[in-house]
N, C-alpha and C. Protein backbone atom coordinates (compact mmCIF):
# COMPACT_ATOMS: atom_id res chain seq x y z
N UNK A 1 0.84 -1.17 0.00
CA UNK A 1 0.00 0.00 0.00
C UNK A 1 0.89 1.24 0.00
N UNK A 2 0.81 1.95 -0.89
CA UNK A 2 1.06 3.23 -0.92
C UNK A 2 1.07 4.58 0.00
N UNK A 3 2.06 4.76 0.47
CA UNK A 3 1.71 5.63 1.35
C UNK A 3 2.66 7.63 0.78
N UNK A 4 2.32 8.33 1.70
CA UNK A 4 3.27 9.63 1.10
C UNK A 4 2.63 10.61 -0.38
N UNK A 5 3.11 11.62 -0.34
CA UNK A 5 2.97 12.32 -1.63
C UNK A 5 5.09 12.59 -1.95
N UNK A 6 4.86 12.37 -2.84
CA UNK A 6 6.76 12.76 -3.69
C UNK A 6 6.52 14.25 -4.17
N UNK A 7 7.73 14.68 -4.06
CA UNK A 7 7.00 16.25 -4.80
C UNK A 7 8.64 16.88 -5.02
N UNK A 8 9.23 16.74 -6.33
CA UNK A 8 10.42 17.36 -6.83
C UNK A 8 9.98 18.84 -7.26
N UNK A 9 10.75 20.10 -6.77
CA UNK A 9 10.64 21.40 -7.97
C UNK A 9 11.48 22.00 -8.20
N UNK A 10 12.73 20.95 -8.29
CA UNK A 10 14.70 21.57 -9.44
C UNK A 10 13.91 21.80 -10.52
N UNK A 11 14.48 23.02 -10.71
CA UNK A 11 14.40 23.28 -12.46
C UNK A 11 16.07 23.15 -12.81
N UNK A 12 16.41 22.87 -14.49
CA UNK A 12 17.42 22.27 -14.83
C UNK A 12 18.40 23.49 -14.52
N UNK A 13 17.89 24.92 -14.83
CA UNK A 13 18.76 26.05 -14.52
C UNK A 13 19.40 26.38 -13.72
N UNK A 14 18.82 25.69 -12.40
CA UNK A 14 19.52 26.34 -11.52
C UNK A 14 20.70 24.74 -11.16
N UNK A 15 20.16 23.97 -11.50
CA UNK A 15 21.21 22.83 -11.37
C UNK A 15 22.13 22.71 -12.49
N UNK A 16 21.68 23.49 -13.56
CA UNK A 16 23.08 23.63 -14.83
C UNK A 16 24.23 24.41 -14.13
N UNK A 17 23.69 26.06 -13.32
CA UNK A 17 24.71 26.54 -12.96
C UNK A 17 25.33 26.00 -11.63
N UNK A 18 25.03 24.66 -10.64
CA UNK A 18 25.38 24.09 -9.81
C UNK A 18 26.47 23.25 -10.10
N UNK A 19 26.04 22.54 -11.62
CA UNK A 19 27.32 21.92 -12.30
C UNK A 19 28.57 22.97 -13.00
N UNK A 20 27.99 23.61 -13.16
CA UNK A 20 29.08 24.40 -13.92
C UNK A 20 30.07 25.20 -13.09
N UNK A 21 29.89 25.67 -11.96
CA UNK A 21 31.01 26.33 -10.59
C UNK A 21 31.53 24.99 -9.53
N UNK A 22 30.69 23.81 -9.36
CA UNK A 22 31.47 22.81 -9.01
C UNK A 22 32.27 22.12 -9.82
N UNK A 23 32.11 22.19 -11.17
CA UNK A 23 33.17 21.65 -11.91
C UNK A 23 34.02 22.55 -11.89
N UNK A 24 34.19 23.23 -12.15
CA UNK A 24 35.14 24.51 -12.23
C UNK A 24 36.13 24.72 -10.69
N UNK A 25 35.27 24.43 -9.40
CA UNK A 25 36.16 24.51 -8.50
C UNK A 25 36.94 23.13 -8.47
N UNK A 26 36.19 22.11 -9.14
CA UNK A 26 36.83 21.10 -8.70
C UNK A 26 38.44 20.71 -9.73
N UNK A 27 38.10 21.53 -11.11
CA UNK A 27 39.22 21.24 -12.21
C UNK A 27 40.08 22.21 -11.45
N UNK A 28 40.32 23.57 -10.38
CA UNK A 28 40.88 23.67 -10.15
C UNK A 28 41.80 23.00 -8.99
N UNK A 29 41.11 22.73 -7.88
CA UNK A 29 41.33 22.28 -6.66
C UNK A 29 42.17 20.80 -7.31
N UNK A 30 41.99 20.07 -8.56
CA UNK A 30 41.82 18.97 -8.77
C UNK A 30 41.59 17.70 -7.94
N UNK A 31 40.39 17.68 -7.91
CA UNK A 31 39.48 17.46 -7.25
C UNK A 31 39.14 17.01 -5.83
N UNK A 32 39.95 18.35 -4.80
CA UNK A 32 40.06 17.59 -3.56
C UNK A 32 38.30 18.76 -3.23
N UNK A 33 38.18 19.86 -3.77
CA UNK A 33 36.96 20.11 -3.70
C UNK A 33 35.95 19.13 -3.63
N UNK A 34 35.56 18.08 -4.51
CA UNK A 34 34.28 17.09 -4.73
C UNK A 34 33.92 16.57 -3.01
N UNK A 35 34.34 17.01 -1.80
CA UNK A 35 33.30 16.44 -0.89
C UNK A 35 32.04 18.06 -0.90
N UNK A 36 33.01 18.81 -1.15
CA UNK A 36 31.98 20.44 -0.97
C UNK A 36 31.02 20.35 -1.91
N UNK A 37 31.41 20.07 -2.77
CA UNK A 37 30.47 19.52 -4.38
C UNK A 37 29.14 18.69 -4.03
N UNK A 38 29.68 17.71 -3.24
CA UNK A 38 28.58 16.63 -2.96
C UNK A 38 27.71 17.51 -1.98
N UNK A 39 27.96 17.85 -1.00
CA UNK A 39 27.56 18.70 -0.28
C UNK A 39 26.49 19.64 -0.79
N UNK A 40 26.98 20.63 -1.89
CA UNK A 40 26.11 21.68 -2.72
C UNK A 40 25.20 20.85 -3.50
N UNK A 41 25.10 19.81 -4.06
CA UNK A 41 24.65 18.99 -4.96
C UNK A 41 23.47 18.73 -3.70
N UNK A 42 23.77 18.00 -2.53
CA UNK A 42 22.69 17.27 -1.99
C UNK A 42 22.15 18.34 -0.96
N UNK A 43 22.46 19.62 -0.74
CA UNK A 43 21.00 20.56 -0.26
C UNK A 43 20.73 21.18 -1.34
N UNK A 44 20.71 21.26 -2.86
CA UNK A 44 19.98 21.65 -3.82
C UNK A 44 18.98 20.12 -3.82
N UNK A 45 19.45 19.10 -4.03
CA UNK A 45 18.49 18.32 -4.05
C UNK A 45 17.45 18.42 -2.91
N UNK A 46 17.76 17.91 -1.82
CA UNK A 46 16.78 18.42 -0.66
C UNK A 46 15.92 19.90 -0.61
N UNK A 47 16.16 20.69 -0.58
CA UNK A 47 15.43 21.98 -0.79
C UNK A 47 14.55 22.11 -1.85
N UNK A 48 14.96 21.26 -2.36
CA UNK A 48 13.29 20.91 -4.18
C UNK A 48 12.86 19.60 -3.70
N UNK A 49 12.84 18.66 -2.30
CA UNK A 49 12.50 18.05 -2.32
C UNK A 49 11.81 18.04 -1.43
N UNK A 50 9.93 17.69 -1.97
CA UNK A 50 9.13 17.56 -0.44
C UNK A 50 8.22 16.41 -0.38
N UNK A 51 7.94 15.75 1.04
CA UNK A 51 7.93 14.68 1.24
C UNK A 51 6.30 15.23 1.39
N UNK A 52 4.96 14.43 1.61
CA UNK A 52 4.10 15.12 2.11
C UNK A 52 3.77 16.28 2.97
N UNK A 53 4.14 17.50 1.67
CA UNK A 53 4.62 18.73 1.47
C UNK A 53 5.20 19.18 2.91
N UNK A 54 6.00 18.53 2.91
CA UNK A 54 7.42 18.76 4.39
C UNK A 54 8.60 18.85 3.30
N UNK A 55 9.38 20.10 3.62
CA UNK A 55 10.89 20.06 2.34
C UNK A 55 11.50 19.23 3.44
N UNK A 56 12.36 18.67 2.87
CA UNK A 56 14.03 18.02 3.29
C UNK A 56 15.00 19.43 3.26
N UNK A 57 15.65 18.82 3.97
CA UNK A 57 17.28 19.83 4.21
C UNK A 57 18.41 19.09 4.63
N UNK A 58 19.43 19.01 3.80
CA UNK A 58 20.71 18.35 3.81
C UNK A 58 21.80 19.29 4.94
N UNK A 59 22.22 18.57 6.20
CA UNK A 59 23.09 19.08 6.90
C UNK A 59 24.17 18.87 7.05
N UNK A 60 24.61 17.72 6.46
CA UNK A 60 26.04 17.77 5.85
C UNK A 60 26.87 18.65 5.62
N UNK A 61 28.73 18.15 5.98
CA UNK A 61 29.64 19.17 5.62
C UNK A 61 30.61 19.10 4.45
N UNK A 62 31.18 19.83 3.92
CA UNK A 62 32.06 19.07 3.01
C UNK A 62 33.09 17.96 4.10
N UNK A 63 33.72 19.22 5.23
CA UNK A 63 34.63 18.72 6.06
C UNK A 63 34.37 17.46 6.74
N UNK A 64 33.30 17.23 6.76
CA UNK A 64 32.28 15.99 7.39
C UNK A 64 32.65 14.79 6.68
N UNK A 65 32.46 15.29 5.85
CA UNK A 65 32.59 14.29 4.18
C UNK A 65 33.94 13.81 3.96
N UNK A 66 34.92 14.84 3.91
CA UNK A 66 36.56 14.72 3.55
C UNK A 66 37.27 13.39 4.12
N UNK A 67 37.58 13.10 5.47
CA UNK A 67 37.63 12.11 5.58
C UNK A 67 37.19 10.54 4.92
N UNK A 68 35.95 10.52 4.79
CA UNK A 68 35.37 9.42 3.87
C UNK A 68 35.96 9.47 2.80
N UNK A 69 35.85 10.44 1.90
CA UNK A 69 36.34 10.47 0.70
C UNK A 69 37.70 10.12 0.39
N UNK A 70 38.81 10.93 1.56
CA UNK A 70 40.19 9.73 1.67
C UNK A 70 40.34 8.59 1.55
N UNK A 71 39.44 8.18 2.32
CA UNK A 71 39.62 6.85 2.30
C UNK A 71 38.94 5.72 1.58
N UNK A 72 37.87 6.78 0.76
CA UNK A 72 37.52 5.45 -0.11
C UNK A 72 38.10 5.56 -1.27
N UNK A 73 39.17 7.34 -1.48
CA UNK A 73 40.28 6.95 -2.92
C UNK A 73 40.79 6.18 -2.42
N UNK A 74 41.54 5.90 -1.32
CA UNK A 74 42.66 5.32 -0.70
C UNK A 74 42.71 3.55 -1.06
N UNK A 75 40.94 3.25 -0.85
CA UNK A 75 40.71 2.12 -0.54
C UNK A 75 40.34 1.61 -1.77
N UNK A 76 39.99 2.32 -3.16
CA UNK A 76 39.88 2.06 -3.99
C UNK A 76 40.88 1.95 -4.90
N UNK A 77 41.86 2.75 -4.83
CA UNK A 77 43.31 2.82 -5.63
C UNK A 77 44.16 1.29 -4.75
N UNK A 78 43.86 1.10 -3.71
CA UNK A 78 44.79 -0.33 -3.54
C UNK A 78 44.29 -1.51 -3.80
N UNK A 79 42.57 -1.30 -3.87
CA UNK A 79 42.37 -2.87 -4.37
C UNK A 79 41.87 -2.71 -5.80
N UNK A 80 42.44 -1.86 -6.56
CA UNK A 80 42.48 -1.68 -7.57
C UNK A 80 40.95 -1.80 -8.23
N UNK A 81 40.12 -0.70 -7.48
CA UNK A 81 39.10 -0.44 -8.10
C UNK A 81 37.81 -1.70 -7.32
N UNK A 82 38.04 -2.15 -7.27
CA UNK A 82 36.97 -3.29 -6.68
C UNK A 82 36.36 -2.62 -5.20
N UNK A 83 37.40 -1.71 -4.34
CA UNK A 83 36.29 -0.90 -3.36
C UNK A 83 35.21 -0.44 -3.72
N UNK A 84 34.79 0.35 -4.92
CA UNK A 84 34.27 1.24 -5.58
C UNK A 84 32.50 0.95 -5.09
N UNK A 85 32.17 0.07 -5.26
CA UNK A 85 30.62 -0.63 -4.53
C UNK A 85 30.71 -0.18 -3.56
N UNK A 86 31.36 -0.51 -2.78
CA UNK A 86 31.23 -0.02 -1.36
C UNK A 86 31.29 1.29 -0.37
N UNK A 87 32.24 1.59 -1.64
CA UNK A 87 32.35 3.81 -1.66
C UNK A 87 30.96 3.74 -1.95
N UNK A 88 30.87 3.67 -2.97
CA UNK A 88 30.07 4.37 -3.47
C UNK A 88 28.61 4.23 -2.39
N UNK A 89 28.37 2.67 -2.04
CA UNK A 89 27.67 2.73 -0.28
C UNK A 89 27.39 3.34 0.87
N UNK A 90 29.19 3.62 1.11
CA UNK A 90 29.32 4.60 1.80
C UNK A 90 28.87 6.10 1.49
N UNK A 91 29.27 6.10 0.37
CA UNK A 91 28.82 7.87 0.48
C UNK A 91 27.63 7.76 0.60
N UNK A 92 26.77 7.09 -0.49
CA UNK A 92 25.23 7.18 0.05
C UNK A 92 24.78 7.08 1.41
N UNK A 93 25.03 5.87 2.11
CA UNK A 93 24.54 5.61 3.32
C UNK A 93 25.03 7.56 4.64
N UNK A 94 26.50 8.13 4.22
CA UNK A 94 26.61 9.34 4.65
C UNK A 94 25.50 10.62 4.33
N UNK A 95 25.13 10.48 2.97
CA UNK A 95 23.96 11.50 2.41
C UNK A 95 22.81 11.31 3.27
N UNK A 96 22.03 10.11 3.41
CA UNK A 96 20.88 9.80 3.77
C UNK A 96 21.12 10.18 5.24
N UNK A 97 22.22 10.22 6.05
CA UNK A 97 22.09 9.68 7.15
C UNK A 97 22.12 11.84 7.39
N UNK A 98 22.90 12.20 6.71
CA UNK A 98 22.62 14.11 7.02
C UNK A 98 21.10 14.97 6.02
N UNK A 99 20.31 13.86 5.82
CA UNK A 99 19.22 14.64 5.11
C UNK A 99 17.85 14.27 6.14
N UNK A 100 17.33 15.57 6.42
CA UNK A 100 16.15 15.36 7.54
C UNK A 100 15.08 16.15 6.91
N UNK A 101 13.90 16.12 7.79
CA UNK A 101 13.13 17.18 7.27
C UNK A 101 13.39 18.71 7.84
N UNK A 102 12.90 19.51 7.02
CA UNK A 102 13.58 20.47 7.70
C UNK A 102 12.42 21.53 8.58
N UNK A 103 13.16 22.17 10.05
CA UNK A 103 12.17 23.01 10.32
C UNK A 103 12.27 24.35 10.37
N UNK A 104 11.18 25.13 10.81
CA UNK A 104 10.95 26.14 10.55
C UNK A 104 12.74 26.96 10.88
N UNK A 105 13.40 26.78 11.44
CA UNK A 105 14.49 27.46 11.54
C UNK A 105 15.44 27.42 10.28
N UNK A 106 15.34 25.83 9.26
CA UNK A 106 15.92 25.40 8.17
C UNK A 106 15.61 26.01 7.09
N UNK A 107 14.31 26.82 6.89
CA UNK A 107 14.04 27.05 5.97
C UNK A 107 13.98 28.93 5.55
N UNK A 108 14.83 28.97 4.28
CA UNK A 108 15.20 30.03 4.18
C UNK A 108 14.22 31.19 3.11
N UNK A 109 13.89 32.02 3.45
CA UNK A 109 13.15 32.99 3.21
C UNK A 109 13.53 34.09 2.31
């Protein structure tokens, strides 16, 4: 049984120019930027995202993030790529675990 209403409202514009300054910081930084990236990426997602019209808000840090991300290049460059499932696990299971609903203090005006 079905439960919930889903309710996305990204428009592509404002997530074209989300890709286009995180790529850009990240071709510079080469690419030790991408935990800040993920970061900007997943409270644009959350903030267009509402659950039975409750938005989400991503509280995540990049700095939060950085660590993980060491270590799953780390862990992926020695077993030669075969970590990569499990990064890639990890980061998700990190996203989900900093995205809540958000309240009246979260939400910006």
């Amino acid at each position: 049984m079905a439960h919930g209403q889903f309710e996305f409202q990204g428009r592509g514009g404002s997530y074209f120019w989300l890709l286009i300054w995180t790529s850009i910081l990240n071709l510079i930084t080469l690419g030790l930027f991408f935990p800040w990236a993920i970061v900007a990426k997943q409270k644009w997602i959350a903030q267009n995202t509402y659950i039975d019209r409750n938005r989400l808000v991503f509280k995540g840090t990049g700095i939060g993030f950085f660590g993980n991300y060491i270590l799953i290049w780390f862990l992926t460059i020695i077993t030669l790529g075969i970590y990569y499932p499990w990064g890639f696990c990890r980061i998700q299971r990190w996203v989900v675990n900093n995205t809540y609903f958000a309240d009246e203090g979260d939400i910006e005006k």
